[in-house]
N, C-alpha and C. Protein backbone atom coordinates (compact mmCIF):
# COMPACT_ATOMS: atom_id res chain seq x y z
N UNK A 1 -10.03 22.85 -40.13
CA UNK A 1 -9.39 22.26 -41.29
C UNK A 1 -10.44 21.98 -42.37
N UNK A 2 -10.47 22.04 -43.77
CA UNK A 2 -10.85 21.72 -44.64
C UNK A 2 -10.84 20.55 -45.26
N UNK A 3 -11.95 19.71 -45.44
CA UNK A 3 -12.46 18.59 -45.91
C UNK A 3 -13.06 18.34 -47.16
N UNK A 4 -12.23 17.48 -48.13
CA UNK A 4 -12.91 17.86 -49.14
C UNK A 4 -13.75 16.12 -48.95
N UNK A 5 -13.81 15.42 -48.27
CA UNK A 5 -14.34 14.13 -47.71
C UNK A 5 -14.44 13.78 -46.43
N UNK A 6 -15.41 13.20 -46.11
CA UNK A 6 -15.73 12.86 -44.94
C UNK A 6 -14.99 11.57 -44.15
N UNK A 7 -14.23 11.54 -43.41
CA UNK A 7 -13.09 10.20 -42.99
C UNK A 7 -14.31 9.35 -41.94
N UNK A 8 -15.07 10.07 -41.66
CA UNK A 8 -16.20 9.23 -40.62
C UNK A 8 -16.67 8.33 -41.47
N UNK A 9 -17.21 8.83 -42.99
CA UNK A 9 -17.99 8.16 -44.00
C UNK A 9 -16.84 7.08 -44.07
N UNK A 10 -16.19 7.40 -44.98
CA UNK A 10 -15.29 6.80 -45.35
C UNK A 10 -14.71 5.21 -44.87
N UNK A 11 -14.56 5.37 -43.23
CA UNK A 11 -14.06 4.49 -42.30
C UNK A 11 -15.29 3.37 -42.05
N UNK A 12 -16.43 3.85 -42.39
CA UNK A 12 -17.63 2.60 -42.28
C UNK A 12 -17.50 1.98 -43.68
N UNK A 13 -16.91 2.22 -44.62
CA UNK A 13 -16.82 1.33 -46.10
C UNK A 13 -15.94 0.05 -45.41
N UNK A 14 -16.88 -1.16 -45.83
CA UNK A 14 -15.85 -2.36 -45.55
C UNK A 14 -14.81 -2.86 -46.76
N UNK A 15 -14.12 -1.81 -46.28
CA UNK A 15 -12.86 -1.99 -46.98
C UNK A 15 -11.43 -2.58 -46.25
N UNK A 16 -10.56 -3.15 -47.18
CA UNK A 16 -9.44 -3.80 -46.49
C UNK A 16 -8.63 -2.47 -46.29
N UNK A 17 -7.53 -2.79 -44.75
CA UNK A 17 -6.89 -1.71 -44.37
C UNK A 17 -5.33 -2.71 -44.51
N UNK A 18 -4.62 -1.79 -44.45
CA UNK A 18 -3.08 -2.52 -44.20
C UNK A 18 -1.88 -2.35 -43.57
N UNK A 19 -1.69 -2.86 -42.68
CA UNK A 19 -1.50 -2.81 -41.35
C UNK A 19 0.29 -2.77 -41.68
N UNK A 20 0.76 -2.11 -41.70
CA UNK A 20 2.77 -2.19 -41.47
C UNK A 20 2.91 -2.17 -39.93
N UNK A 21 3.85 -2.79 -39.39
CA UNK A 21 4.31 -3.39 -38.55
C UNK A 21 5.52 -3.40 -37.99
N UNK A 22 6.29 -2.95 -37.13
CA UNK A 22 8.14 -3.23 -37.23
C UNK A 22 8.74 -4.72 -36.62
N UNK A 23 9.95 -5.30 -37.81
CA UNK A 23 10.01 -6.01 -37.35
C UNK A 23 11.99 -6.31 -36.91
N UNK A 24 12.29 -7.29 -36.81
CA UNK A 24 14.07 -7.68 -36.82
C UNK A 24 14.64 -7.33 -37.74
N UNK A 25 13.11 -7.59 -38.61
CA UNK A 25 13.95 -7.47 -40.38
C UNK A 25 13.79 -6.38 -41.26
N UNK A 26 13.15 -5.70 -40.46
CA UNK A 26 12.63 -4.47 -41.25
C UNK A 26 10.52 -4.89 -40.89
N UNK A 27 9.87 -3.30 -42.05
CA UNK A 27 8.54 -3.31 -42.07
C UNK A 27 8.27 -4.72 -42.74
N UNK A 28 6.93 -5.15 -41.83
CA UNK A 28 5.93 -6.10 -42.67
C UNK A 28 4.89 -5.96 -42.55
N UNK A 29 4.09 -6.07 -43.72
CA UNK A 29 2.53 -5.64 -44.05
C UNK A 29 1.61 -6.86 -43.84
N UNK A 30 -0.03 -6.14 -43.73
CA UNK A 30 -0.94 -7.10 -43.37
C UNK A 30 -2.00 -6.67 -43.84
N UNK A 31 -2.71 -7.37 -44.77
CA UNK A 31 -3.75 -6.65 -45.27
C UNK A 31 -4.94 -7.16 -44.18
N UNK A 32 -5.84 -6.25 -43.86
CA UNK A 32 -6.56 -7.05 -42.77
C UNK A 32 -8.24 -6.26 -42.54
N UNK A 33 -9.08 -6.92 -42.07
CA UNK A 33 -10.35 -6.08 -41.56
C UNK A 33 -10.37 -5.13 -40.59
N UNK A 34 -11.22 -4.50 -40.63
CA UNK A 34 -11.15 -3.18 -39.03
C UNK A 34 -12.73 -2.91 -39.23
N UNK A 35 -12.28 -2.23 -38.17
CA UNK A 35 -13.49 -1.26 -37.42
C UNK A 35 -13.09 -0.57 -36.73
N UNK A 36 -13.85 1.00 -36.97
CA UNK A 36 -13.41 1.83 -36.58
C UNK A 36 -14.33 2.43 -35.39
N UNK A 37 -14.21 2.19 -34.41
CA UNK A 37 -15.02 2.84 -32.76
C UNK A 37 -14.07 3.34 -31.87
N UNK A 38 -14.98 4.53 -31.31
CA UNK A 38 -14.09 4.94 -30.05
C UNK A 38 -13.18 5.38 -30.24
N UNK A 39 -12.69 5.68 -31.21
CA UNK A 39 -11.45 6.87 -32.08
C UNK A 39 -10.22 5.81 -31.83
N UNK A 40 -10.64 4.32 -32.13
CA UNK A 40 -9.52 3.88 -32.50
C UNK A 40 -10.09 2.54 -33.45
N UNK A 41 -8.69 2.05 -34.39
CA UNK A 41 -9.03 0.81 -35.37
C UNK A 41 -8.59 -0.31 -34.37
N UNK A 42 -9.80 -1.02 -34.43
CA UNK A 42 -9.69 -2.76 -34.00
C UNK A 42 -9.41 -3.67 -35.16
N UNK A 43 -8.28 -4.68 -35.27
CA UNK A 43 -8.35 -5.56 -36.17
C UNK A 43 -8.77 -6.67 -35.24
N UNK A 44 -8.26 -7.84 -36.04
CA UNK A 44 -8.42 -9.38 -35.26
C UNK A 44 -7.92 -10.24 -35.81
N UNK A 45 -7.12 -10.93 -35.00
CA UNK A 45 -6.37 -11.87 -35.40
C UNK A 45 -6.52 -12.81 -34.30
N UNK A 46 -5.44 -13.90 -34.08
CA UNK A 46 -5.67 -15.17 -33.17
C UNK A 46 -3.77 -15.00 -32.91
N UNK A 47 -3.66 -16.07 -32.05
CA UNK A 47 -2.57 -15.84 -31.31
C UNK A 47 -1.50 -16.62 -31.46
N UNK A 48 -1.63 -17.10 -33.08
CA UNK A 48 -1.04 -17.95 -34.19
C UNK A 48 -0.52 -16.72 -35.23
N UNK A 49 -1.34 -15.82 -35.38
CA UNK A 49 -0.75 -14.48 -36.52
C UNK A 49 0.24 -13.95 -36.07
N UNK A 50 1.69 -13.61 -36.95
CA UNK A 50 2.54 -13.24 -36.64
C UNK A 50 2.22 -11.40 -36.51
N UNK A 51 1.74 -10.90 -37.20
CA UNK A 51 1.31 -9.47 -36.54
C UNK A 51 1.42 -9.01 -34.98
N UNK A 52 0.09 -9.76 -34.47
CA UNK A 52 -0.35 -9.63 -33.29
C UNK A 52 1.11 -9.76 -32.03
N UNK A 53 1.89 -10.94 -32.68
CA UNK A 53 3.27 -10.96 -32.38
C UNK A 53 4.02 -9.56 -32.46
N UNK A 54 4.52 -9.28 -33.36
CA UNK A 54 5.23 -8.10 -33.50
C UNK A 54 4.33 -6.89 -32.59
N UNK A 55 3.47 -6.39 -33.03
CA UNK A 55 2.90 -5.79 -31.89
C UNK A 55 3.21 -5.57 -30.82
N UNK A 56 3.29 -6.70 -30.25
CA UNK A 56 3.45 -7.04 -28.49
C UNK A 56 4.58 -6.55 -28.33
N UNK A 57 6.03 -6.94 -29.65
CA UNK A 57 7.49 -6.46 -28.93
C UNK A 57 7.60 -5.00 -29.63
N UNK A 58 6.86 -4.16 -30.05
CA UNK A 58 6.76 -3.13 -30.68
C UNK A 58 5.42 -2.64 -30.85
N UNK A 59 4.91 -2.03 -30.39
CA UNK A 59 3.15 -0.84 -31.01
C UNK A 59 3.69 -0.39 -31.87
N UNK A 60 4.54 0.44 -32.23
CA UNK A 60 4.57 1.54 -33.18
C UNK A 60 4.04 0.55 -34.75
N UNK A 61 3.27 1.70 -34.84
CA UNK A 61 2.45 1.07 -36.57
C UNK A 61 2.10 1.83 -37.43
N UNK A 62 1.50 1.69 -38.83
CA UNK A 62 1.07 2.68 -39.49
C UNK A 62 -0.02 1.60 -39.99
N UNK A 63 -1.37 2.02 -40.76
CA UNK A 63 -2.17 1.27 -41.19
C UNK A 63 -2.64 2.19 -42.40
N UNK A 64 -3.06 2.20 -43.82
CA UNK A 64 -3.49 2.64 -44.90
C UNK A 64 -4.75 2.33 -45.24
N UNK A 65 -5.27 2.86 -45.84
CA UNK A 65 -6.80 2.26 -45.99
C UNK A 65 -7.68 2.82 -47.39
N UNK A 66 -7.32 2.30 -48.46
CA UNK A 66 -7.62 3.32 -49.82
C UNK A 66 -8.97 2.44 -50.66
N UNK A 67 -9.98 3.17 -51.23
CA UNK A 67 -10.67 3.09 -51.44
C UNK A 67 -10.75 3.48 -53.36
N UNK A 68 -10.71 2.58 -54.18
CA UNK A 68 -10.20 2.73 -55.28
C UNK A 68 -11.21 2.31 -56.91
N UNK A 69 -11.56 2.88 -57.56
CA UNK A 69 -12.38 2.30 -58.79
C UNK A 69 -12.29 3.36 -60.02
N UNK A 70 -11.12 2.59 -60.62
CA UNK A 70 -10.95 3.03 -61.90
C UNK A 70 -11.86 3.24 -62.72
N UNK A 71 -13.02 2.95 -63.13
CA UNK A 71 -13.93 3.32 -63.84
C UNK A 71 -14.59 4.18 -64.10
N UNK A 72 -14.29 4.92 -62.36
CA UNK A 72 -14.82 6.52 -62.33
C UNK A 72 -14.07 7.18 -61.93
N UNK A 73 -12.86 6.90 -61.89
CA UNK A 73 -11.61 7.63 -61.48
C UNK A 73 -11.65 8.20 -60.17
N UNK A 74 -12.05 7.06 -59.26
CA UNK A 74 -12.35 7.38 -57.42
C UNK A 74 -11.11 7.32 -57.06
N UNK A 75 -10.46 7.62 -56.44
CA UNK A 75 -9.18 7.31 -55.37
C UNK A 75 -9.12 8.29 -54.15
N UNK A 76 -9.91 7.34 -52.80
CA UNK A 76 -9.45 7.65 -51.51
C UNK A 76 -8.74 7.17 -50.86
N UNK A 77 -7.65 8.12 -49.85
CA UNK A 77 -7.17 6.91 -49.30
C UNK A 77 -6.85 8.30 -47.78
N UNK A 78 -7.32 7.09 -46.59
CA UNK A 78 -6.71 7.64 -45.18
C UNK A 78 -5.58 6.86 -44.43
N UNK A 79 -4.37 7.25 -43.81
CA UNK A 79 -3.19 6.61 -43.55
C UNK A 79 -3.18 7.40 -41.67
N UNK A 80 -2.94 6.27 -41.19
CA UNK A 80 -2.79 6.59 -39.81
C UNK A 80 -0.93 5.92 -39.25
N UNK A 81 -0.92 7.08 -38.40
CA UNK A 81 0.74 6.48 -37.97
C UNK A 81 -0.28 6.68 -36.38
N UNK A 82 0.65 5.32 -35.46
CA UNK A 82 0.30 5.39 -34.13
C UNK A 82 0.83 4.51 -33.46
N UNK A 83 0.10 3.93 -32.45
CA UNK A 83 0.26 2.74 -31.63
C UNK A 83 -0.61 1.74 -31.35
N UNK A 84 -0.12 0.19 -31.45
CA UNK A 84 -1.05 -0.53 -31.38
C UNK A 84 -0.94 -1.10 -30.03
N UNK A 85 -2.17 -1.79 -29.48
CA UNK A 85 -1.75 -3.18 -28.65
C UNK A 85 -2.44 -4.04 -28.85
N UNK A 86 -2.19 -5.36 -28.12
CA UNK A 86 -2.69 -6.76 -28.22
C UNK A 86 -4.03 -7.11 -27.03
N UNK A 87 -5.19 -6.89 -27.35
CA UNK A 87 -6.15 -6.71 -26.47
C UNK A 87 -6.90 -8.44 -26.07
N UNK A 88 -7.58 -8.28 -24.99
CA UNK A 88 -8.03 -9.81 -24.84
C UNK A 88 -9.90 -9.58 -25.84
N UNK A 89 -9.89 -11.07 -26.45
CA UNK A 89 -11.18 -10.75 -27.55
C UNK A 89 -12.64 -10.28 -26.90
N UNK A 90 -13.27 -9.41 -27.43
CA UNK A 90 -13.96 -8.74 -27.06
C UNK A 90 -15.39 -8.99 -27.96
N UNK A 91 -16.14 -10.13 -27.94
CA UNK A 91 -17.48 -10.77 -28.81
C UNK A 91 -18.38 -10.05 -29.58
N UNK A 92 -18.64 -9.08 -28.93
CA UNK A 92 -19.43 -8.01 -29.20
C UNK A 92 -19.02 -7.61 -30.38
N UNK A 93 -17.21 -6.88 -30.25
CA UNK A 93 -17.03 -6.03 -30.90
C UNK A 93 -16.51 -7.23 -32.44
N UNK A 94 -15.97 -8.18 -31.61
CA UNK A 94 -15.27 -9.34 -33.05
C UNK A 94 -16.49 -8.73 -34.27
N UNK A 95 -18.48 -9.44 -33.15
CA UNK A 95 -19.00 -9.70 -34.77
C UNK A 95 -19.76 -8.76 -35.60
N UNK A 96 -19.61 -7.31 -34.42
CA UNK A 96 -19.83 -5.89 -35.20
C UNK A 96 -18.90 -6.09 -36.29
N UNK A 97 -17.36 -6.03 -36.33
CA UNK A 97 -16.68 -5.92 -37.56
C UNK A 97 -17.22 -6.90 -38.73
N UNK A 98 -17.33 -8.09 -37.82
CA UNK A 98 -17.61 -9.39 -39.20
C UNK A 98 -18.84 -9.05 -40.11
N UNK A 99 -19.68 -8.21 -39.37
CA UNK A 99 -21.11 -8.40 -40.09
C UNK A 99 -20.81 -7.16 -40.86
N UNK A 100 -19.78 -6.47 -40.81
CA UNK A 100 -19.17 -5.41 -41.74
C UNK A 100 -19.00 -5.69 -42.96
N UNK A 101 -18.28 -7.33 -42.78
CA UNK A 101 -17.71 -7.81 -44.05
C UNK A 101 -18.98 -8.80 -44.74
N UNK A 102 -19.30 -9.21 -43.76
CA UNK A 102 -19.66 -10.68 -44.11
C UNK A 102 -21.59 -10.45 -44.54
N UNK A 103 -22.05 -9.56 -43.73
CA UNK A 103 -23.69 -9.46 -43.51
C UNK A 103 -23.72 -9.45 -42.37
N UNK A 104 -25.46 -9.23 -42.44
CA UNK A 104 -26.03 -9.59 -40.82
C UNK A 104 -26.32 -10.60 -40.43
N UNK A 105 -26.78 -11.22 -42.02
CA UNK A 105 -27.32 -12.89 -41.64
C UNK A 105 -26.33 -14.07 -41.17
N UNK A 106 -26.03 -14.30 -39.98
CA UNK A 106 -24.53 -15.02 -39.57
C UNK A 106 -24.84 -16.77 -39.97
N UNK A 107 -26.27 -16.54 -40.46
CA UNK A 107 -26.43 -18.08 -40.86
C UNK A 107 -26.24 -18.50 -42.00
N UNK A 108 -26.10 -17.07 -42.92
CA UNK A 108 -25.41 -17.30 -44.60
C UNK A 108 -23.58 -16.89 -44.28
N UNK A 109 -22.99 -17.13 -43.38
CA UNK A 109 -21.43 -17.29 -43.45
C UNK A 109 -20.83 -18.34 -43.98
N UNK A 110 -20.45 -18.41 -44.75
CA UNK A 110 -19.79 -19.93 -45.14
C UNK A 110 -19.35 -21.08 -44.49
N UNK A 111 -19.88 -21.77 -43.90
CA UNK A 111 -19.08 -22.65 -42.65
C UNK A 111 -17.72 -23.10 -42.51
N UNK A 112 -17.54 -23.36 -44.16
CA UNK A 112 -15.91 -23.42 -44.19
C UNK A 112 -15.06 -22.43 -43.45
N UNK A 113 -16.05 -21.27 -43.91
CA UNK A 113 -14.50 -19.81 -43.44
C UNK A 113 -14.85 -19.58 -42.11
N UNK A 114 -15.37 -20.14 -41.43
CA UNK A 114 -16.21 -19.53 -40.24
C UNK A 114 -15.23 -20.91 -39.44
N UNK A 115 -15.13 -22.13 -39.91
CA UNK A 115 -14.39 -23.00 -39.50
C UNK A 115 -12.72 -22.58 -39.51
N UNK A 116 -12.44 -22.48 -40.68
CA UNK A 116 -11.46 -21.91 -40.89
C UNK A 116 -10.40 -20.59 -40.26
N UNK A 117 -11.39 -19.21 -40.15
CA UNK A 117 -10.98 -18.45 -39.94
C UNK A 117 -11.76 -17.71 -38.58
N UNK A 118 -12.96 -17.80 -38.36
CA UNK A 118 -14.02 -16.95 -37.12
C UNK A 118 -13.64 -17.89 -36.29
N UNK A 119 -13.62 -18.96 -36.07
CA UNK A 119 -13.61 -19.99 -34.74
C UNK A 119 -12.05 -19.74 -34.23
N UNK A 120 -11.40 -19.52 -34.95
CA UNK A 120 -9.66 -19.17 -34.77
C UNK A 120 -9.51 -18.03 -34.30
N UNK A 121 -10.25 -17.07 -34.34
CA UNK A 121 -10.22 -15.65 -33.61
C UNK A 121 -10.38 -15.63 -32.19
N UNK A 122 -8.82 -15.28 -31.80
CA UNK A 122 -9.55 -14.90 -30.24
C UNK A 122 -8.40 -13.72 -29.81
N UNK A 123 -8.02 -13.15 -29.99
CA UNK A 123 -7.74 -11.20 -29.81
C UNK A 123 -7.90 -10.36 -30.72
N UNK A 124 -7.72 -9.06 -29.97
CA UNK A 124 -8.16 -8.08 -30.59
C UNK A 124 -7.13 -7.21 -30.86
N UNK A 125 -6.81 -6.75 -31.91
CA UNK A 125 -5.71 -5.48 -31.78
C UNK A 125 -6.55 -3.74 -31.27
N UNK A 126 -6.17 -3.17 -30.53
CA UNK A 126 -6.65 -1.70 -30.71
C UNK A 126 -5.37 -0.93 -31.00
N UNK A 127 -5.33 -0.06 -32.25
CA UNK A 127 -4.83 0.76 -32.71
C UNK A 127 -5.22 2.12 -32.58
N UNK A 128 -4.46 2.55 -31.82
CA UNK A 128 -4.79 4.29 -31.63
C UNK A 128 -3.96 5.34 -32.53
N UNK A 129 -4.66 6.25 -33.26
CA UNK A 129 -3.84 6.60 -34.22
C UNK A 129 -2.75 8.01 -33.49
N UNK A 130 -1.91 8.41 -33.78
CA UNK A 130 -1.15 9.99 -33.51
C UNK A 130 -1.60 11.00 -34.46
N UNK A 131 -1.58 10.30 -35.77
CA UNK A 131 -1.68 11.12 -36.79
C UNK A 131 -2.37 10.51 -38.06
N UNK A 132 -3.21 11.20 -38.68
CA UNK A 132 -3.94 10.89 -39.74
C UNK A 132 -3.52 11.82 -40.79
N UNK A 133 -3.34 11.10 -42.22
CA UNK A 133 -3.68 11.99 -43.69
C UNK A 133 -4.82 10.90 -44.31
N UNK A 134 -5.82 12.47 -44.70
CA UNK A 134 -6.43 12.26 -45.86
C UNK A 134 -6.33 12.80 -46.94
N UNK A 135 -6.60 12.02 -48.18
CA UNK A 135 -6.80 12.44 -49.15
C UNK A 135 -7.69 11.96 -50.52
N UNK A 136 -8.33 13.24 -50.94
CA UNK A 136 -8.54 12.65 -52.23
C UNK A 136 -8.19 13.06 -53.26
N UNK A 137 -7.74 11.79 -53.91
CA UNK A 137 -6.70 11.78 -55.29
C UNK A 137 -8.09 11.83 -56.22
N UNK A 138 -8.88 11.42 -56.40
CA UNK A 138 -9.66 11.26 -57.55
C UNK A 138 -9.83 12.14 -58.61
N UNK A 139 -9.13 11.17 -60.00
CA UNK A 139 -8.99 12.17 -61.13
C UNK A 139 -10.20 12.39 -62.21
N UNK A 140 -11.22 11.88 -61.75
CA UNK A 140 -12.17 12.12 -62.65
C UNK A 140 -11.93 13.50 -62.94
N UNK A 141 -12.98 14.14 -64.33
CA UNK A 141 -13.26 16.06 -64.61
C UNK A 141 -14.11 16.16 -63.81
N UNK A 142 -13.60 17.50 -63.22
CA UNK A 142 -14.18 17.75 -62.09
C UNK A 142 -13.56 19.60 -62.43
N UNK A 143 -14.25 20.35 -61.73
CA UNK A 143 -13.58 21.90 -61.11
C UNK A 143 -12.81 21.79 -59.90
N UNK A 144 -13.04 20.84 -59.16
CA UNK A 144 -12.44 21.28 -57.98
C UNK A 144 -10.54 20.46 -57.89
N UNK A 145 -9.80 21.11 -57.44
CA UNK A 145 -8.68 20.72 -57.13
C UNK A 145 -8.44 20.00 -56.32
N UNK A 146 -7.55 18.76 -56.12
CA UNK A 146 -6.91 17.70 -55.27
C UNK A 146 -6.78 18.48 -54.37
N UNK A 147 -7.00 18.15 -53.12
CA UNK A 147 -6.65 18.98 -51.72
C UNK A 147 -5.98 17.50 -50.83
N UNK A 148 -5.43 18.00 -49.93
CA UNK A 148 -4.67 17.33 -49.06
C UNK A 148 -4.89 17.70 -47.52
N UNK A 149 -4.88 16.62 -46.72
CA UNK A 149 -5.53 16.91 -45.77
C UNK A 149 -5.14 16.38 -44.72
N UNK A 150 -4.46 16.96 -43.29
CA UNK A 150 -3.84 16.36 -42.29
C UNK A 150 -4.28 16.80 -40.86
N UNK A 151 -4.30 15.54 -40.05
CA UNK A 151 -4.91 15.62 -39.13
C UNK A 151 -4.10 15.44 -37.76
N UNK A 152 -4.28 15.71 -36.78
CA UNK A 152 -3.51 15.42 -35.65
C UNK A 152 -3.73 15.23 -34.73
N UNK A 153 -3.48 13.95 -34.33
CA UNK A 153 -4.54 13.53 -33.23
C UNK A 153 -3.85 13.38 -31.73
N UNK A 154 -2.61 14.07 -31.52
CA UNK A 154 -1.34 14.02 -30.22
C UNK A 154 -0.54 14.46 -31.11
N UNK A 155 0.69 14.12 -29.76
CA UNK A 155 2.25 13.61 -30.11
C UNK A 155 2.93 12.72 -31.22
N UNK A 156 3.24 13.19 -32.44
CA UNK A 156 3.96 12.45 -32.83
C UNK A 156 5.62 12.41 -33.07
């Protein structure tokens, strides 16, 4: 298959992903952190987030993940359809993601949010994808043409 971007690159940008979900009432979204290992996305949540809930009575998910700056007319974005589950928290992997977002230095974390939100963490989602699209939209001038790009990773 032809790549006009790299989704490996791509997936180490700490960027927000967004998590759809099925619910009683229909889809609900989650904008949320990840990391991407082991050919699947880990989020994290605690066992108070209604996500992690839905999950449990449903995996089926989709998660988006676009990478965007008008100034230079960037627009990436990779979309996975798959399955999730509700994993028990895994330390290691929690503060690989955090230091994604946050740094390495865990002693410049804000104590508030670390009170707030890191001390409240205790599962893990693993999301395994079926199917991936990439693409890049980016309209800067350029020669080369928008290409579209799909991936398949099983059964869907």
């Amino acid at each position: 298959m032809e790549q006009n971007f790299n989704i490996e690159e791509f997936l180490e940008r700490p960027l927000f992903a967004h998590l759809a979900t099925m619910s009683e009432d229909g889809a609900r979204e989650s904008p949320v952190w990840y990391l991407w290992e082991e050919n699947a996305i880990w989020l994290i949540g605690n066992t108070g987030d209604s996500f992690p809930k839905r999950i449990q009575k449903d995996g089926r998910c989709a998660i988006g993940i676009v990478d965007f700056d008008l100034s230079r007319g960037f627009l990436q974005h990779v979309g996975f359809r798959g399955n999730a589950t509700v994993v028990p928290l895994d330390e290691e992997r929690l503060y690989r993601l955090l230091r994604r977002y946050l740094g390495d230095d865990e002693t410049a974390w804000n104590p508030q949010f670390r009170a707030a939100v890191i001390d409240g963490i205790d599962l893990i989602v693993r999301f395994i994808p079926t199917s991936i699209v990439a693409r890049d939209q980016s309209y800067f001038a350029n020669e080369k043409p928008l290409t579209e790009n799909y991936l398949t990773c099983g059964n869907d």
